[in-house]
Structures are given as C-alpha cells and as structure tokens.
N, C-alpha and C. Protein backbone atom coordinates (compact mmCIF):
# COMPACT_ATOMS: atom_id res chain seq x y z
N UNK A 1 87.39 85.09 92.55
CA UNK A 1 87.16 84.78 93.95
C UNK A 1 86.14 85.78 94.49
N UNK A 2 84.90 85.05 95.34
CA UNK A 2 84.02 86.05 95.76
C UNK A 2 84.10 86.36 97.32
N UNK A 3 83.53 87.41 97.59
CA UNK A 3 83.86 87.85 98.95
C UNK A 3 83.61 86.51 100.09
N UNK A 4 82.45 85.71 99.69
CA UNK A 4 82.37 84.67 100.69
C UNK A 4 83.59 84.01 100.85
N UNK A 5 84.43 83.59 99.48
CA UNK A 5 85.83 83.18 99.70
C UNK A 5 86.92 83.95 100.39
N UNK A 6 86.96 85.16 100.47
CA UNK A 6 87.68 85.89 101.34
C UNK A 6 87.27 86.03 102.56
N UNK A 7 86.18 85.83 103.28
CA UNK A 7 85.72 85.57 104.69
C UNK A 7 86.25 84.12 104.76
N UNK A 8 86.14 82.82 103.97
CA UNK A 8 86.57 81.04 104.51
C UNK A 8 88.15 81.86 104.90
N UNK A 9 88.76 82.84 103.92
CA UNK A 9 90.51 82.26 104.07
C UNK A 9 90.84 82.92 105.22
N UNK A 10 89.83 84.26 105.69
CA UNK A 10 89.90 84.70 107.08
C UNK A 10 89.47 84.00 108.01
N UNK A 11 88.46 82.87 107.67
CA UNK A 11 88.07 82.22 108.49
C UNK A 11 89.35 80.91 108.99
N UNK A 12 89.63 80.71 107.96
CA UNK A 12 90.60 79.61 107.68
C UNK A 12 91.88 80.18 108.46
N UNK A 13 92.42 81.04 108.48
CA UNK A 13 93.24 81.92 109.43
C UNK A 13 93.17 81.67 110.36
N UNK A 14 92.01 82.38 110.84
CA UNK A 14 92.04 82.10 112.20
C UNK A 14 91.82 81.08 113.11
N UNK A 15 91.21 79.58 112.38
CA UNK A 15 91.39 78.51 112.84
C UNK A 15 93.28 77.95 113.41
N UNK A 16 93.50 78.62 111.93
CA UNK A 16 95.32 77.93 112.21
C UNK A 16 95.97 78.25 113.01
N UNK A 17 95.92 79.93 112.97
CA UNK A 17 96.04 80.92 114.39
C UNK A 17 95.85 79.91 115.46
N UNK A 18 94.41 79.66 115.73
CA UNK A 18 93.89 79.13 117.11
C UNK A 18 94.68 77.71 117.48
N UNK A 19 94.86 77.14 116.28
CA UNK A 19 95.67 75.76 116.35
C UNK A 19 96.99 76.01 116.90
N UNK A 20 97.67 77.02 115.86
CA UNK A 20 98.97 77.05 116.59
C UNK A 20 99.65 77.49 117.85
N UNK A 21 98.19 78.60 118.37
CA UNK A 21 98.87 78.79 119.96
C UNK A 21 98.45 77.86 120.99
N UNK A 22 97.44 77.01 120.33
CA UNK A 22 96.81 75.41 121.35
C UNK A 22 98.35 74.81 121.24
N UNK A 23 98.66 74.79 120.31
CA UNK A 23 100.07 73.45 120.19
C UNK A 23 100.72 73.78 118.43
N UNK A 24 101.61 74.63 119.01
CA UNK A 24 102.65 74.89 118.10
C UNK A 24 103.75 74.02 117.61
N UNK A 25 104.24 73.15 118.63
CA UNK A 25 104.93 71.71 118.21
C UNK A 25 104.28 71.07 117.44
N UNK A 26 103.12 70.55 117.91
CA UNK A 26 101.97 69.94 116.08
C UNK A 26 101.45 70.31 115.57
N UNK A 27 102.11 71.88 115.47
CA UNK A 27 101.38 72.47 114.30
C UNK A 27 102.03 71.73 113.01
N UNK A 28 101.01 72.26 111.54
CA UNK A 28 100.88 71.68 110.47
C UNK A 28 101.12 72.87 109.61
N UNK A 29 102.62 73.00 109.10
CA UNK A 29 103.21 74.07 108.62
C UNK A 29 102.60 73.75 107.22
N UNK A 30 102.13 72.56 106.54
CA UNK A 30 101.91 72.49 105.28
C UNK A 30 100.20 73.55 105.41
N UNK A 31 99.43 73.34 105.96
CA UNK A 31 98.29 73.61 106.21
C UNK A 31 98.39 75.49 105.65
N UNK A 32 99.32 76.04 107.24
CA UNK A 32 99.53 77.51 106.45
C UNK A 32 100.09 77.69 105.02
N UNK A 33 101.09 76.93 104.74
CA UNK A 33 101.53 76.92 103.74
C UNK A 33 100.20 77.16 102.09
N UNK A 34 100.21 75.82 102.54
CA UNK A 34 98.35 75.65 101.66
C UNK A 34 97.56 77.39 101.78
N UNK A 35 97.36 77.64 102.76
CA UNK A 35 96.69 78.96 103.28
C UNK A 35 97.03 80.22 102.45
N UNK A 36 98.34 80.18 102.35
CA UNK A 36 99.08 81.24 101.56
C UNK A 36 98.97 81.62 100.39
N UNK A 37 99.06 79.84 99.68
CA UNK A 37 98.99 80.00 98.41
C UNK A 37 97.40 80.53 97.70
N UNK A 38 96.50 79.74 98.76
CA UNK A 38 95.20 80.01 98.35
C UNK A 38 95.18 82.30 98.54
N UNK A 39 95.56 82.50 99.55
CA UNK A 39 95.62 83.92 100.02
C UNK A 39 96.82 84.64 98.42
N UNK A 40 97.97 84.30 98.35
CA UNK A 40 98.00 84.84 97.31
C UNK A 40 97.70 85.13 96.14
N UNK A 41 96.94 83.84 96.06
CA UNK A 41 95.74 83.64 94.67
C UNK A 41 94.35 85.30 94.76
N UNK A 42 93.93 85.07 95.91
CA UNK A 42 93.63 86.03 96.32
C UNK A 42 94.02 87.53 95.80
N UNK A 43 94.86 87.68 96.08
CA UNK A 43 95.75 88.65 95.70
C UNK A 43 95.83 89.19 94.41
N UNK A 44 96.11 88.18 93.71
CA UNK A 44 96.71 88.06 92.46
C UNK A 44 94.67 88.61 91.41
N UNK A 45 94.31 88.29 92.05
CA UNK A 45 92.46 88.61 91.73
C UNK A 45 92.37 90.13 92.24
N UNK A 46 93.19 90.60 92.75
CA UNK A 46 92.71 91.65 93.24
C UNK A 46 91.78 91.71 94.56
N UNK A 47 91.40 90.53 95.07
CA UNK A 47 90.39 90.59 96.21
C UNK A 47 91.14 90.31 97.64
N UNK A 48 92.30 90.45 97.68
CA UNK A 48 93.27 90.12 99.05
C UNK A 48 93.24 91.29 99.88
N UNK A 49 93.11 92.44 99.85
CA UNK A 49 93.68 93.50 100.62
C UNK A 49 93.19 92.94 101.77
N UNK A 50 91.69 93.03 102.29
CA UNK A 50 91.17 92.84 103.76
C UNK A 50 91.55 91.72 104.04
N UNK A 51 91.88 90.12 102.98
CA UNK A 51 93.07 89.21 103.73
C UNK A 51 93.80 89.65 104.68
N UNK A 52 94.71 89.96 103.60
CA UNK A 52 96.84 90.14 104.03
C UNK A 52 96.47 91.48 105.31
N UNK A 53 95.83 92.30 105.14
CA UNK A 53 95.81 93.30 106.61
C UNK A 53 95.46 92.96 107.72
N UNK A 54 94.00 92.02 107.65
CA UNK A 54 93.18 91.33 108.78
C UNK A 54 94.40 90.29 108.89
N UNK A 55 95.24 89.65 108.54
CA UNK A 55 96.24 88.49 109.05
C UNK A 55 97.12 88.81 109.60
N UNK A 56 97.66 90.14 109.37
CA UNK A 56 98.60 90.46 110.36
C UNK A 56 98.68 91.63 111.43
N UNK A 57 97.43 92.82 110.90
CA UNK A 57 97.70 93.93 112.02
C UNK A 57 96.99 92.97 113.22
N UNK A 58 97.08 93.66 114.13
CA UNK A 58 96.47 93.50 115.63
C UNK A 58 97.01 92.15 116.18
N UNK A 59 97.72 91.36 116.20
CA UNK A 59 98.41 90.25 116.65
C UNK A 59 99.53 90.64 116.47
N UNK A 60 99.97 89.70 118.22
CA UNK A 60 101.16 89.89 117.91
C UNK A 60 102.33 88.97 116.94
N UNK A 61 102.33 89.15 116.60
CA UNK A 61 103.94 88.43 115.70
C UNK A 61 104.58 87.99 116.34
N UNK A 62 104.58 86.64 116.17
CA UNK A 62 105.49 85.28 116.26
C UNK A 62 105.63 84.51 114.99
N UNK A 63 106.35 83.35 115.39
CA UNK A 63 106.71 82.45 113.84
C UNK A 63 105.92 82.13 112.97
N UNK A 64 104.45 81.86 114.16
CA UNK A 64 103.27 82.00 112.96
C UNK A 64 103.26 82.79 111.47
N UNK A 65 103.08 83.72 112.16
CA UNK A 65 103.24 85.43 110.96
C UNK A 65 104.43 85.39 110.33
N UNK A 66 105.59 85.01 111.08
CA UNK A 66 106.82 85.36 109.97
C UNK A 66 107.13 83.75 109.12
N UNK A 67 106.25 82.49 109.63
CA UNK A 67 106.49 82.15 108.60
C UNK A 67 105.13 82.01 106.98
N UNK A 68 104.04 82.82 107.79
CA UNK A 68 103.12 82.71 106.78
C UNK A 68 103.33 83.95 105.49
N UNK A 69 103.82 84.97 106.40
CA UNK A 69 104.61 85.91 105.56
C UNK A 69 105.24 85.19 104.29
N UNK A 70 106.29 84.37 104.75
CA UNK A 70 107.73 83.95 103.91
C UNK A 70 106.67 82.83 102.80
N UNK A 71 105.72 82.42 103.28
CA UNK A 71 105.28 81.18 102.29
C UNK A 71 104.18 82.13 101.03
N UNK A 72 103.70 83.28 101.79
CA UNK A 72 102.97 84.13 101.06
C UNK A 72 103.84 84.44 100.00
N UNK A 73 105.11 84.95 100.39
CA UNK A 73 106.15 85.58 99.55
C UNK A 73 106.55 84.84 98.60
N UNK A 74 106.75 83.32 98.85
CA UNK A 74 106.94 81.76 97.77
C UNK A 74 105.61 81.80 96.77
N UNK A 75 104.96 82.10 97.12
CA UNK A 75 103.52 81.80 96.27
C UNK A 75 103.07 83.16 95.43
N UNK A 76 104.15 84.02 95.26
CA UNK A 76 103.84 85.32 94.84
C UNK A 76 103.21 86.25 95.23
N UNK A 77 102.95 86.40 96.33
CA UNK A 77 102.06 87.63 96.88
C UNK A 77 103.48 89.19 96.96
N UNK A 78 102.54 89.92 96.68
CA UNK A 78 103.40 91.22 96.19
C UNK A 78 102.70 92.33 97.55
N UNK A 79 103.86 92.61 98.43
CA UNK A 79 103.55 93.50 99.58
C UNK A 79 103.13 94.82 98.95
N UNK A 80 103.91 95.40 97.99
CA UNK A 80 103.94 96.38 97.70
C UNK A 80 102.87 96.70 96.60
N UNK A 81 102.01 95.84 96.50
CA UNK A 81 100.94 95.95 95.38
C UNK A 81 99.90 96.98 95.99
N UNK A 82 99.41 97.95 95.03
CA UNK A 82 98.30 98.71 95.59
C UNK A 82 96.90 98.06 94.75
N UNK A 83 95.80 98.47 94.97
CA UNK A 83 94.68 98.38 94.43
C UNK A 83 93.64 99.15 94.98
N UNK A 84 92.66 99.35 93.65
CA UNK A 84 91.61 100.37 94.06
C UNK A 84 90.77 99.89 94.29
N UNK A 85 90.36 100.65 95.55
CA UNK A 85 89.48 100.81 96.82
C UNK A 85 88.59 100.21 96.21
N UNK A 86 87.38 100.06 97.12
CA UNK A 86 85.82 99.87 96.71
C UNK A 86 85.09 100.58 96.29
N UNK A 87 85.35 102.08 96.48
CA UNK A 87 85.04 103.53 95.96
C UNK A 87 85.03 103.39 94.24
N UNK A 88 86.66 102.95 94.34
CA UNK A 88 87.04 103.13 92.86
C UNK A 88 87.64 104.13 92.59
N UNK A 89 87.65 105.26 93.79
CA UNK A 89 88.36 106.88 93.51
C UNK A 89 89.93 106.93 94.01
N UNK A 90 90.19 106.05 94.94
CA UNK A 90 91.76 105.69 95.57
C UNK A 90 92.10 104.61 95.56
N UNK A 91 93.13 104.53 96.20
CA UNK A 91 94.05 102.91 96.37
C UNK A 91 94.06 102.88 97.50
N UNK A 92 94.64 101.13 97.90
CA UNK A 92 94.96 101.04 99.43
C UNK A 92 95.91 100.22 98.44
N UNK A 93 96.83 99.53 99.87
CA UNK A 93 98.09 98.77 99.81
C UNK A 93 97.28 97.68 100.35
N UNK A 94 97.85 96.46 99.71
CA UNK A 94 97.42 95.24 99.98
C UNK A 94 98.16 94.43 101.34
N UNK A 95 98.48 95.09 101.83
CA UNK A 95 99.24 95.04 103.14
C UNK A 95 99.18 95.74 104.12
N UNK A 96 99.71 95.46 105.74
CA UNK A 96 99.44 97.10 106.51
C UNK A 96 100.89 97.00 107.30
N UNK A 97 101.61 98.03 105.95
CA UNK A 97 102.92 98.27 105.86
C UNK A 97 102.96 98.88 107.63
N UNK A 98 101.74 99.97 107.94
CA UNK A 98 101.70 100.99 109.06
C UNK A 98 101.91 99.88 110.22
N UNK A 99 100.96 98.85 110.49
CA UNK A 99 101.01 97.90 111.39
C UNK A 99 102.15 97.39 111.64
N UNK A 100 102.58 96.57 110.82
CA UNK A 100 103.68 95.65 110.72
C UNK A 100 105.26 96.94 111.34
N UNK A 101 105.06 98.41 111.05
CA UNK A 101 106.24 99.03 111.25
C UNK A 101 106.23 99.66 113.03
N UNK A 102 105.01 99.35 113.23
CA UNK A 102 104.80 99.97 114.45
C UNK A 102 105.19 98.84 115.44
N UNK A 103 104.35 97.47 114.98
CA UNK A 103 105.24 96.40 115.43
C UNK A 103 106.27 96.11 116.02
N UNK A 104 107.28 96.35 114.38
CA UNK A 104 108.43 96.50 114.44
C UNK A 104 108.99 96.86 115.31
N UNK A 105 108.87 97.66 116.37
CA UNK A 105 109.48 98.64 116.89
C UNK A 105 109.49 97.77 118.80
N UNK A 106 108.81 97.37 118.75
CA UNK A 106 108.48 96.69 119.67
C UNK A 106 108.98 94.88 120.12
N UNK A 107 108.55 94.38 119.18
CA UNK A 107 108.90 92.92 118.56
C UNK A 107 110.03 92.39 117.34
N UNK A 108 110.73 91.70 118.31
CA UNK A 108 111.57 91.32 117.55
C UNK A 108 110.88 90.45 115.69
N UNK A 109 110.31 89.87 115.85
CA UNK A 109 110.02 88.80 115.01
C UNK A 109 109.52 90.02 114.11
N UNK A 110 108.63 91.03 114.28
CA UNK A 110 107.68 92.08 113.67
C UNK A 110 109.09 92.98 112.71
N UNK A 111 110.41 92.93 113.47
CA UNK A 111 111.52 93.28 113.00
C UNK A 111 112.15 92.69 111.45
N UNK A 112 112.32 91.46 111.76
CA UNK A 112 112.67 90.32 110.91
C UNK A 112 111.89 91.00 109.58
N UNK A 113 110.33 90.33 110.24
CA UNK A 113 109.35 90.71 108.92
C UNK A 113 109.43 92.08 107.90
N UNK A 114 109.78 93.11 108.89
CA UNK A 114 110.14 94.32 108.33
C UNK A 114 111.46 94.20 107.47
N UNK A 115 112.17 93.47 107.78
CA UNK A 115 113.68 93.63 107.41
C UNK A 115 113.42 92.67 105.62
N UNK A 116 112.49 91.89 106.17
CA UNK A 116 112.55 90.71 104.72
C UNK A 116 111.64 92.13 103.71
N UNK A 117 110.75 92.53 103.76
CA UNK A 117 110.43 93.49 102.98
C UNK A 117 111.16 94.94 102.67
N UNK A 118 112.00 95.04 103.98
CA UNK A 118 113.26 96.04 103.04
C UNK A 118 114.18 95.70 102.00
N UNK A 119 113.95 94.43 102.27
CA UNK A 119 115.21 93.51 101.57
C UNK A 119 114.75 93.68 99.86
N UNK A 120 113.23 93.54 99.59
CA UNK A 120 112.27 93.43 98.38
C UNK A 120 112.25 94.47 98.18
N UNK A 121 112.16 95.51 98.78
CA UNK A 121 112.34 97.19 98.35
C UNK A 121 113.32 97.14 97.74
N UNK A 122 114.42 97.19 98.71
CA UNK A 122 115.70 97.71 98.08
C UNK A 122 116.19 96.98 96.82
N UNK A 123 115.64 95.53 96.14
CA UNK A 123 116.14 95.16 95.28
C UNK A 123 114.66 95.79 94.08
N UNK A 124 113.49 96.05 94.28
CA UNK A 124 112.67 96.98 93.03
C UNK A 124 112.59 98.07 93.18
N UNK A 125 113.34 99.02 94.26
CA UNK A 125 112.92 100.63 93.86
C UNK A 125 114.58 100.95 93.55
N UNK A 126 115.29 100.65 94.13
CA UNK A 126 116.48 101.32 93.91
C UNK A 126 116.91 101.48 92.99
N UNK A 127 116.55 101.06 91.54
CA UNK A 127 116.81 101.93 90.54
C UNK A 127 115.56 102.28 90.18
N UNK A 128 114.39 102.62 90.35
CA UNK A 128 112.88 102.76 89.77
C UNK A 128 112.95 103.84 89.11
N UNK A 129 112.24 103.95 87.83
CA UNK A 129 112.13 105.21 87.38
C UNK A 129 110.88 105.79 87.93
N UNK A 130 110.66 107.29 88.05
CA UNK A 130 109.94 107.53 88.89
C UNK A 130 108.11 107.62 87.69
N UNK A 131 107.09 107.20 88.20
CA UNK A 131 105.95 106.49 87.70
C UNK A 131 104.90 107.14 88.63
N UNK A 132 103.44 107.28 88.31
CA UNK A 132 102.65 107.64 89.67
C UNK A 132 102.43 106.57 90.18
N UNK A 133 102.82 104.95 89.61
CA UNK A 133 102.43 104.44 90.21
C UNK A 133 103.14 103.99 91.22
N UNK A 134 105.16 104.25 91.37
CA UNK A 134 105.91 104.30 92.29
C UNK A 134 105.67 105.73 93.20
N UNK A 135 104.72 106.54 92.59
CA UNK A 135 104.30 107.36 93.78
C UNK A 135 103.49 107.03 94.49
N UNK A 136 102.30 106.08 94.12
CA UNK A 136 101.21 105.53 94.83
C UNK A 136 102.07 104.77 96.02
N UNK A 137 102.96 103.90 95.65
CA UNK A 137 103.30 102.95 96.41
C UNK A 137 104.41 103.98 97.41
N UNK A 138 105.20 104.51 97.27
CA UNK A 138 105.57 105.45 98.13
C UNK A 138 104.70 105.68 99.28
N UNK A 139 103.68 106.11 98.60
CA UNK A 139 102.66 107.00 99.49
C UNK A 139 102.35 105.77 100.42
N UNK A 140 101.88 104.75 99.91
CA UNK A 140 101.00 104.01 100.98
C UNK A 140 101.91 102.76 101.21
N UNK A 141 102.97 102.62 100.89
CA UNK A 141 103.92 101.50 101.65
C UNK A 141 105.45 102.21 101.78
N UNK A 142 105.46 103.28 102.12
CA UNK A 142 106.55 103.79 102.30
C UNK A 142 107.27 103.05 104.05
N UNK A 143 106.38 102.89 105.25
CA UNK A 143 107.00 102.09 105.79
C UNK A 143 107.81 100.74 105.90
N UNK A 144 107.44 100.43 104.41
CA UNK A 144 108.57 99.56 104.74
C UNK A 144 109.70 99.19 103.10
N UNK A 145 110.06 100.64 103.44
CA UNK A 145 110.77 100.86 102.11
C UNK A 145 111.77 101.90 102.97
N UNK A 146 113.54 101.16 102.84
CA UNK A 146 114.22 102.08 103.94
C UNK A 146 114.60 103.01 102.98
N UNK A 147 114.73 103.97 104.58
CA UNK A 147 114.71 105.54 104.45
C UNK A 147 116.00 106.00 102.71
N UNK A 148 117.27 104.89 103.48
CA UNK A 148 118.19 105.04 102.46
C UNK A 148 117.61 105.60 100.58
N UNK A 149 116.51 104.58 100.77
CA UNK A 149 115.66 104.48 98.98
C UNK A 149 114.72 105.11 98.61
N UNK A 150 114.25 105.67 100.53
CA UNK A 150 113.40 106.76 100.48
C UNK A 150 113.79 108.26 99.31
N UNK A 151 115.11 108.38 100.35
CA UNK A 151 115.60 109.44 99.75
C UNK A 151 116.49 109.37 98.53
N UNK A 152 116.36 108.56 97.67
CA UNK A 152 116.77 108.51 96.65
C UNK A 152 115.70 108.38 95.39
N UNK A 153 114.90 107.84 95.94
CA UNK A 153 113.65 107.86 94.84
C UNK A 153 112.24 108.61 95.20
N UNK A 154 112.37 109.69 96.07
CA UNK A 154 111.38 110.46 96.34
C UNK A 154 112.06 111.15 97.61
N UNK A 155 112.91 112.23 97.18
CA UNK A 155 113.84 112.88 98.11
C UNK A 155 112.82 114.07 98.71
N UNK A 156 112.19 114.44 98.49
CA UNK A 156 111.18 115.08 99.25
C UNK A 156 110.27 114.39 100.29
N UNK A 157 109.97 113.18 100.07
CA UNK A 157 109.37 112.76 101.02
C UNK A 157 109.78 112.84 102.10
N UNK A 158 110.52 112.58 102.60
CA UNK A 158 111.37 112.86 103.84
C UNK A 158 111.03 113.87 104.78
N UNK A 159 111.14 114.61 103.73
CA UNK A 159 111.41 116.07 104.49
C UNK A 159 110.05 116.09 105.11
C-alpha cells in the first residue's frame, strides 16, 4: 500500500465522518465496516500508523469511533503494535493510546473504547515475558494497559 492509498482511507474517513453527523440514522455501518478492513490491511503493511491516529485523536468520540474501533478490532488491527518511524531510528505506536486516554477522562464513549483495549491488555501482557519489545510497547502504549499489569510487568514504571 502506497502513501496515496493512505491519504484515499483518510480521505475515505472523513467522508463517513461527514456522513454520519449529516444523518446518523442512515448511516451505512457496512461502509465503515468496509473502511476498517481496508485500514487494517493497512496496518498489517506496516503503513497504518498516520491512519489509526488521524481517525481518532482530535474528535470527539461517539458511536462512530467506538464502532469503527470494534470493526477495526474484527479485521485484525493490533492497538498495541509498534513500528518504525520514518527515521528508521525509533518506533511509534500505531495508535494514539495518549489521545484516546485523555479522552477518556472526559467522555463517556472515549471510556468504553479505553476499557475494550484494557480488556486486550490484560488478556496479552499479563503473563508476558519481559522482551524489549514488551518494553517498546510499555513505553509507547502504556495508556492503555491498566495500571494493575502495569505493575506487574514493568513494576518500575510506575514509580
């Protein structure tokens, strides 16, 4: 997938976006649905990060988001996936764990969303053996990995 394809599925976003706050009763849940799968494909290439971040920071969260979330999640998209930068010297998280937790805090629905990805934490870290690459992901998706698993699989972090 080339970057022009990752500008259509942002583009493609934000059409559905625009559709669904015109008229959310006819909205066309298959459409996002469709959206997702193409976006986790994405993903799965390694070329999703500026997707999955540009789709959800800076809006607010409604059903839109929590259900494009849940169809992302059907189609395999992995929150907790990191990948290296454009540099090539670091990682980012293919998600914006930071957004979505700040959200959280505010919005109910931004809650939910948080809660379905604690839910995916707590069933792959809680026994993790410890890896740099469960340190990478620590590092850069630790918001939405609860504290409980925090401190069990990187008990310093905390502190």
């Amino acid at each position: 997938m080339e970057a022009h394809d990752i500008n259509r599925l942002v583009g493609e976003f934000m059409s559905l976006y625009e559709s669904w706050e015109e008229n959310p009763s006819g909205f066309s849940w298959e459409a996002l649905q469709s959206l997702a799968k193409d976006g986790a494909q994405a993903y799965n290439e390694g070329r999703g990060p500026s997707f999955h971040i540009l789709a959800f920071d800076g809006y607010p969260h409604g059903e839109f988001h929590e259900r494009f979330l849940a169809y992302l999640l059907e189609a395999g998209f992995d929150p907790f996936k990191t990948v290296s930068a454009a540099s090539g010297t670091t990682y980012i998280a293919v998600f914006g764990h930071d957004g979505l937790a700040a959200a959280a805090l505010e919005n109910p629905v931004s809650a939910r969303m948080q809660a379905v990805l604690y839910e995916i934490a707590r069933q792959r870290f809680s026994a993790a053996p410890a890896s740099d690459e469960l340190e990478r992901t620590i590092r850069l998706c630790h918001e939405s990995i609860p504290n409980d698993i925090l401190s069990k699989i990187a008990p310093g972090f905390l502190a």
